[in-house]
Protein backbone atom coordinates (compact mmCIF):
# COMPACT_ATOMS: atom_id res chain seq x y z
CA UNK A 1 315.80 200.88 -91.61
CA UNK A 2 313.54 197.62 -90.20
CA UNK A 3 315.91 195.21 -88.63
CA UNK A 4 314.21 191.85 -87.90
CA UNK A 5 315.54 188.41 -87.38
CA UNK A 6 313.74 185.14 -89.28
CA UNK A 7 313.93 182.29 -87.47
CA UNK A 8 312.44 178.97 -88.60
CA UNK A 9 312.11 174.94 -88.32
CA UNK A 10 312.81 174.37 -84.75
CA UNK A 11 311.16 171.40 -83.76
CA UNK A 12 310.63 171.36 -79.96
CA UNK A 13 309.35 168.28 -78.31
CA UNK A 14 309.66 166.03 -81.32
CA UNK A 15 311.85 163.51 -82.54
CA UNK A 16 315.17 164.62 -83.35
CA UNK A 17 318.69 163.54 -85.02
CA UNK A 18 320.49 164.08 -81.35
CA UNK A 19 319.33 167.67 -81.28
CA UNK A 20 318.69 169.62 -78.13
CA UNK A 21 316.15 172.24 -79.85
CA UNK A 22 315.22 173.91 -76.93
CA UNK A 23 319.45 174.29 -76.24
CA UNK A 24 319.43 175.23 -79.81
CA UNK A 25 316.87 178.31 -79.35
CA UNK A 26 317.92 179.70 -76.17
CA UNK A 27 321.44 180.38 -78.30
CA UNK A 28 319.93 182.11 -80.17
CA UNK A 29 317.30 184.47 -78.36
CA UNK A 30 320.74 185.16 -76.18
CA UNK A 31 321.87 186.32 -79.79
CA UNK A 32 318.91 188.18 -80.58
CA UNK A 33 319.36 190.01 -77.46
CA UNK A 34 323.14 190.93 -77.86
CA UNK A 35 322.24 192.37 -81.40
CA UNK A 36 319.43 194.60 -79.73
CA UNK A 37 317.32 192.89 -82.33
CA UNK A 38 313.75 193.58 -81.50
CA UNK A 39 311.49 191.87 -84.24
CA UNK A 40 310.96 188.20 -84.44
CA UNK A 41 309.47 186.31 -87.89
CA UNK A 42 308.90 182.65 -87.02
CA UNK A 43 308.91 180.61 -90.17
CA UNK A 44 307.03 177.50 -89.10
CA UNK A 45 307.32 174.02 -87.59
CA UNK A 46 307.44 174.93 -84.15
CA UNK A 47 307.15 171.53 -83.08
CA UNK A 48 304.91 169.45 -80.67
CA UNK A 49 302.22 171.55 -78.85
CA UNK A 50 303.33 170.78 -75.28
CA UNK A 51 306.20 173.05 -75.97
CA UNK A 52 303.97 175.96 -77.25
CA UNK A 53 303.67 177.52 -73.83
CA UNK A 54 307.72 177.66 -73.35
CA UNK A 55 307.81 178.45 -77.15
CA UNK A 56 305.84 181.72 -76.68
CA UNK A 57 307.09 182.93 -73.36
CA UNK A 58 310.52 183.09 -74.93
CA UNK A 59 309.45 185.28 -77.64
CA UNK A 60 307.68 188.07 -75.23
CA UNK A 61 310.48 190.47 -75.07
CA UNK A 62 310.28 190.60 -78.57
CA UNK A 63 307.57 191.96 -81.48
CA UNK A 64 306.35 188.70 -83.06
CA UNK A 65 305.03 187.69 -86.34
CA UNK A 66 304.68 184.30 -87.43
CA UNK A 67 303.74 181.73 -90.31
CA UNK A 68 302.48 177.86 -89.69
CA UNK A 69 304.64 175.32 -91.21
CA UNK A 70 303.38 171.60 -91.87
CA UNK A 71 304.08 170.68 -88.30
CA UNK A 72 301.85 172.90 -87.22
CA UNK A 73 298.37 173.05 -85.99
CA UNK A 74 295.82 176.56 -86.03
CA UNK A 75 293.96 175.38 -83.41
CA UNK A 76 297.12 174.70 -80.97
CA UNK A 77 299.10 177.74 -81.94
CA UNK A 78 295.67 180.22 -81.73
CA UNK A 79 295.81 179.58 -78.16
CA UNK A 80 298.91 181.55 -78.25
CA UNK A 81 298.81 183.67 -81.12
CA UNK A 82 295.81 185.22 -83.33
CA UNK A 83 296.31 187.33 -86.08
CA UNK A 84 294.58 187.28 -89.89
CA UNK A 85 291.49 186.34 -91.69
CA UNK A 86 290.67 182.74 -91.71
CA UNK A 87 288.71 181.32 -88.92
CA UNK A 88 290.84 178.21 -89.06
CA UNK A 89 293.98 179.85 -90.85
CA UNK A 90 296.88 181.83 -90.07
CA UNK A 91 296.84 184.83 -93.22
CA UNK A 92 297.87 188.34 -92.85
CA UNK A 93 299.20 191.07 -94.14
CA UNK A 94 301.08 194.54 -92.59
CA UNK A 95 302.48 197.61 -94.43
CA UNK A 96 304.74 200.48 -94.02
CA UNK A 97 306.60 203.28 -95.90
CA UNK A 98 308.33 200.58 -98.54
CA UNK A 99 307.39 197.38 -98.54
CA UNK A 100 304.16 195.58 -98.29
CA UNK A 101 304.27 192.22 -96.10
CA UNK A 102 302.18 189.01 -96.45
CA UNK A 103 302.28 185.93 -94.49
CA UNK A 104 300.40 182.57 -95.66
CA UNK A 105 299.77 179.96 -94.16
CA UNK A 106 300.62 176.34 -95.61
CA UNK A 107 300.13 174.26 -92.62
CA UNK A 108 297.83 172.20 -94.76
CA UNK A 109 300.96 171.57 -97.55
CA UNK A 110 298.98 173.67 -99.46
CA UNK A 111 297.76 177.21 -100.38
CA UNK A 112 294.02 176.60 -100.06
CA UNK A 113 291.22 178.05 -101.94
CA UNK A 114 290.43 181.10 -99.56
CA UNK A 115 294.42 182.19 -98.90
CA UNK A 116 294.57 182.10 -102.98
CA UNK A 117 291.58 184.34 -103.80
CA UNK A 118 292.99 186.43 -100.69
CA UNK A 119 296.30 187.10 -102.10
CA UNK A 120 294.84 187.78 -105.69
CA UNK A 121 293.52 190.95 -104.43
CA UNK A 122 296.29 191.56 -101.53
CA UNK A 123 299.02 191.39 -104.12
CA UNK A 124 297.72 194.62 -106.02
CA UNK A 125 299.92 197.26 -104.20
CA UNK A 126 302.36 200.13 -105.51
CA UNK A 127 304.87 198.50 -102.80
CA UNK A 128 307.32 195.85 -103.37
CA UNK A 129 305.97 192.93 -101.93
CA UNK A 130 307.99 190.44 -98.91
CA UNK A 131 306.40 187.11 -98.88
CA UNK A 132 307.03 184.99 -95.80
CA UNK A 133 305.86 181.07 -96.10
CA UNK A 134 306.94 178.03 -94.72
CA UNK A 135 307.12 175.93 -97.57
CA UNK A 136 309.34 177.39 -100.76
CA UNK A 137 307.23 178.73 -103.53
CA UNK A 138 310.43 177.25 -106.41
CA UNK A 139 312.04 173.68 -107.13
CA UNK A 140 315.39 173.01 -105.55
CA UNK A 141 317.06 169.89 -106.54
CA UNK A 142 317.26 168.32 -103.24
CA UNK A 143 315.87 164.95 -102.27
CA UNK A 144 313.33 166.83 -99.76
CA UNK A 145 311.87 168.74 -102.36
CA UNK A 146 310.58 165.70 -104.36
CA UNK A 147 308.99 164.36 -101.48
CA UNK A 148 307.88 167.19 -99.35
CA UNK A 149 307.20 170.33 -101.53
CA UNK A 150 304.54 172.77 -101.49
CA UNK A 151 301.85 170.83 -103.38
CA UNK A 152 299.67 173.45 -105.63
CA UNK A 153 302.65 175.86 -106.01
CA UNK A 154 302.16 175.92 -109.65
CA UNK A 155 299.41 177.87 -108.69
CA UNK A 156 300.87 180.49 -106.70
CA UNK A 157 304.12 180.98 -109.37
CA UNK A 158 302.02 182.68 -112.05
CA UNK A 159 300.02 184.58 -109.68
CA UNK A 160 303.04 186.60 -108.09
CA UNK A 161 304.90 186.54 -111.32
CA UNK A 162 302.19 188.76 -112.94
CA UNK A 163 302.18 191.33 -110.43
CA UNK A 164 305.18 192.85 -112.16
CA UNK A 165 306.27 193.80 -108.57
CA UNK A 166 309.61 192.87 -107.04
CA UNK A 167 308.57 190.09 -104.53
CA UNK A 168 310.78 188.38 -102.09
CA UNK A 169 309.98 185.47 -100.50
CA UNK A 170 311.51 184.51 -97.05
CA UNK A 171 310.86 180.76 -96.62
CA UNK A 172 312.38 177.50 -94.18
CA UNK A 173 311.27 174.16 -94.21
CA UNK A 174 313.60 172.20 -96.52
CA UNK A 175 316.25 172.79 -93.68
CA UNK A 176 319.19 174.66 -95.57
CA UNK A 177 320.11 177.92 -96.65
CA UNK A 178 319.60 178.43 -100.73
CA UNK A 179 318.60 181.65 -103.00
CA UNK A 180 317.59 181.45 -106.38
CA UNK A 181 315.53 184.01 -108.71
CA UNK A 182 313.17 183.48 -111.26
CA UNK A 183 311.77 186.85 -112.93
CA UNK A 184 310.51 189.09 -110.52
CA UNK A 185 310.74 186.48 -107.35
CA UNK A 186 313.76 185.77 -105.58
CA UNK A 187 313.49 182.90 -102.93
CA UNK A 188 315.57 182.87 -100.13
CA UNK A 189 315.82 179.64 -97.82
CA UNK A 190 316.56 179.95 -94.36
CA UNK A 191 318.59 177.19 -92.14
CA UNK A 192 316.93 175.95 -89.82
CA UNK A 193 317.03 176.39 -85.78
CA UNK A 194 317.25 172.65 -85.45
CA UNK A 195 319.39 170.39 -87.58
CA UNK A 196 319.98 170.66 -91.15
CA UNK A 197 319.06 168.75 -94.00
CA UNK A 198 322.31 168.23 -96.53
CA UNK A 199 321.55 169.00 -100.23
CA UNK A 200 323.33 167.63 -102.33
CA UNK A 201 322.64 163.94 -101.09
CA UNK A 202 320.70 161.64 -102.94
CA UNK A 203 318.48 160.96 -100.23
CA UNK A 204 317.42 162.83 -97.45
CA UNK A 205 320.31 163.33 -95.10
CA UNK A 206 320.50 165.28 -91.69
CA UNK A 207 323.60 166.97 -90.69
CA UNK A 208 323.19 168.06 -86.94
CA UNK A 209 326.57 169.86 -86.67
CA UNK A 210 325.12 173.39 -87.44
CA UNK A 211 322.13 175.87 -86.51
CA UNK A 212 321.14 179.22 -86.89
CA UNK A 213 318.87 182.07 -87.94
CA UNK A 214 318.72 184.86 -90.67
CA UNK A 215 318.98 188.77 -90.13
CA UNK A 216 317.15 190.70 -92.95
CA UNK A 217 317.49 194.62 -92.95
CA UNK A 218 314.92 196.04 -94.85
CA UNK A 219 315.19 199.88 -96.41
CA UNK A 220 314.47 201.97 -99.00
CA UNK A 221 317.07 201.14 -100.92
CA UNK A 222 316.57 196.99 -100.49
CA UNK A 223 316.16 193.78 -98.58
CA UNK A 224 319.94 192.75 -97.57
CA UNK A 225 319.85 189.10 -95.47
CA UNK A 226 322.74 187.94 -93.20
CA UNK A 227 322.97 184.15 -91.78
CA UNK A 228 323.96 183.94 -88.59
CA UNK A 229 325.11 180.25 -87.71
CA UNK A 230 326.61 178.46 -84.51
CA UNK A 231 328.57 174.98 -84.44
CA UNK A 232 327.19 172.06 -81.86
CA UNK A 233 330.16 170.47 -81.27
């Protein structure tokens, strides 16, 4: 069994609804730590680059991987962190005995050009596919999604919804925790480190009362997810 923890959307250094991110993450590393949980997935939006030093030097005792959220820069976090195929993206993929794992990069808002040709091939596999992206791949009726969605994700539906494969996609940005399935692809949303967006609201709404993380367990047998979530007040 693969135990790892997804973490996304914290935000350091930037503006923030009366939000102490950095507060926020050292909860939760302190977590990690009392769980004995040794894998870290970073799902984007790390925040301003000043904090990238203190960002990564938190996450040594742990294994790393990591996507680029809209917030992002390449150029910032490569000083930090290189893995993948793009000379000016962040696009990878890793393997074992069950699943297969990709991670795009959507810094740009976008899957560009390249990353979709990439995944074309990458997606032909006798393994279950994991996807892990910043930006959700499926609608959710929220106000953030009509004004901040992944912008060419019509293009990327059809493409992992022919692979016949069971794909699950691991995914932040929209600040709230939501699962939904469509075919072969279920989409799970991830709360973010930060502050919280509220859903049902008919604008966009931030609720800083809550934080947290997601434990996935991956096995033979499935992909079970737990959310882990702390109070601020």
């Amino acid at each position: 069994m693969k135990k790892v923890a997804f973490i996304t959307d914290i935000h350091l250094n930037e503006p923030s609804p009366t939000v102490d991110p950095k507060q926020n993450w050292a909860t939760i590393i302190e977590d990690l730590k009392s769980r004995k949980i040794g894998e870290v997935v970073f799902g984007g939006d790390i925040g301003d680059h000043n904090a990238h030093q203190w960002f990564f030097e938190t996450l040594r005792p742990f294994s790393l991987k990591l996507v680029l959220g809209n917030h992002d820069n390449f150029n910032q976090v490569a000083k930090y962190y290189r893995n993948g195929h793009g000379t000016n993206e962040l696009f990878y993929t890793l393997e074992d005995s069950d699943y297969k794992y990709l991670f795009l990069d959507t810094s740009s808002t976008e899957i560009s050009p390249l990353q979709l040709t990439w995944l074309k091939a990458e997606v032909n596999s006798n393994k279950n596919l994991v996807l892990f992206i910043h930006h959700p791949i499926f609608a959710v009726d929220t106000p953030i999604d009509k004004v901040h969605p992944l912008k060419n994700r019509a293009e990327l539906q059809p493409l992992l919804k022919a692979t016949g494969k069971e794909i699950t996609v691991f995914c932040g940005h929209y600040h709230m925790n939501d699962e939904r399935t469509e075919g072969n692809i279920r989409q799970i949303i991830t709360h973010a480190s930060s502050y919280q967006i509220v859903k049902s609201a008919k604008e966009i709404v931030t609720d800083n009362s809550t934080f947290g993380y997601r434990i996935i367990e991956f096995d033979e047998d499935g992909i079970k997810t737990e959310e882990v979530s702390f109070g601020t007040k």
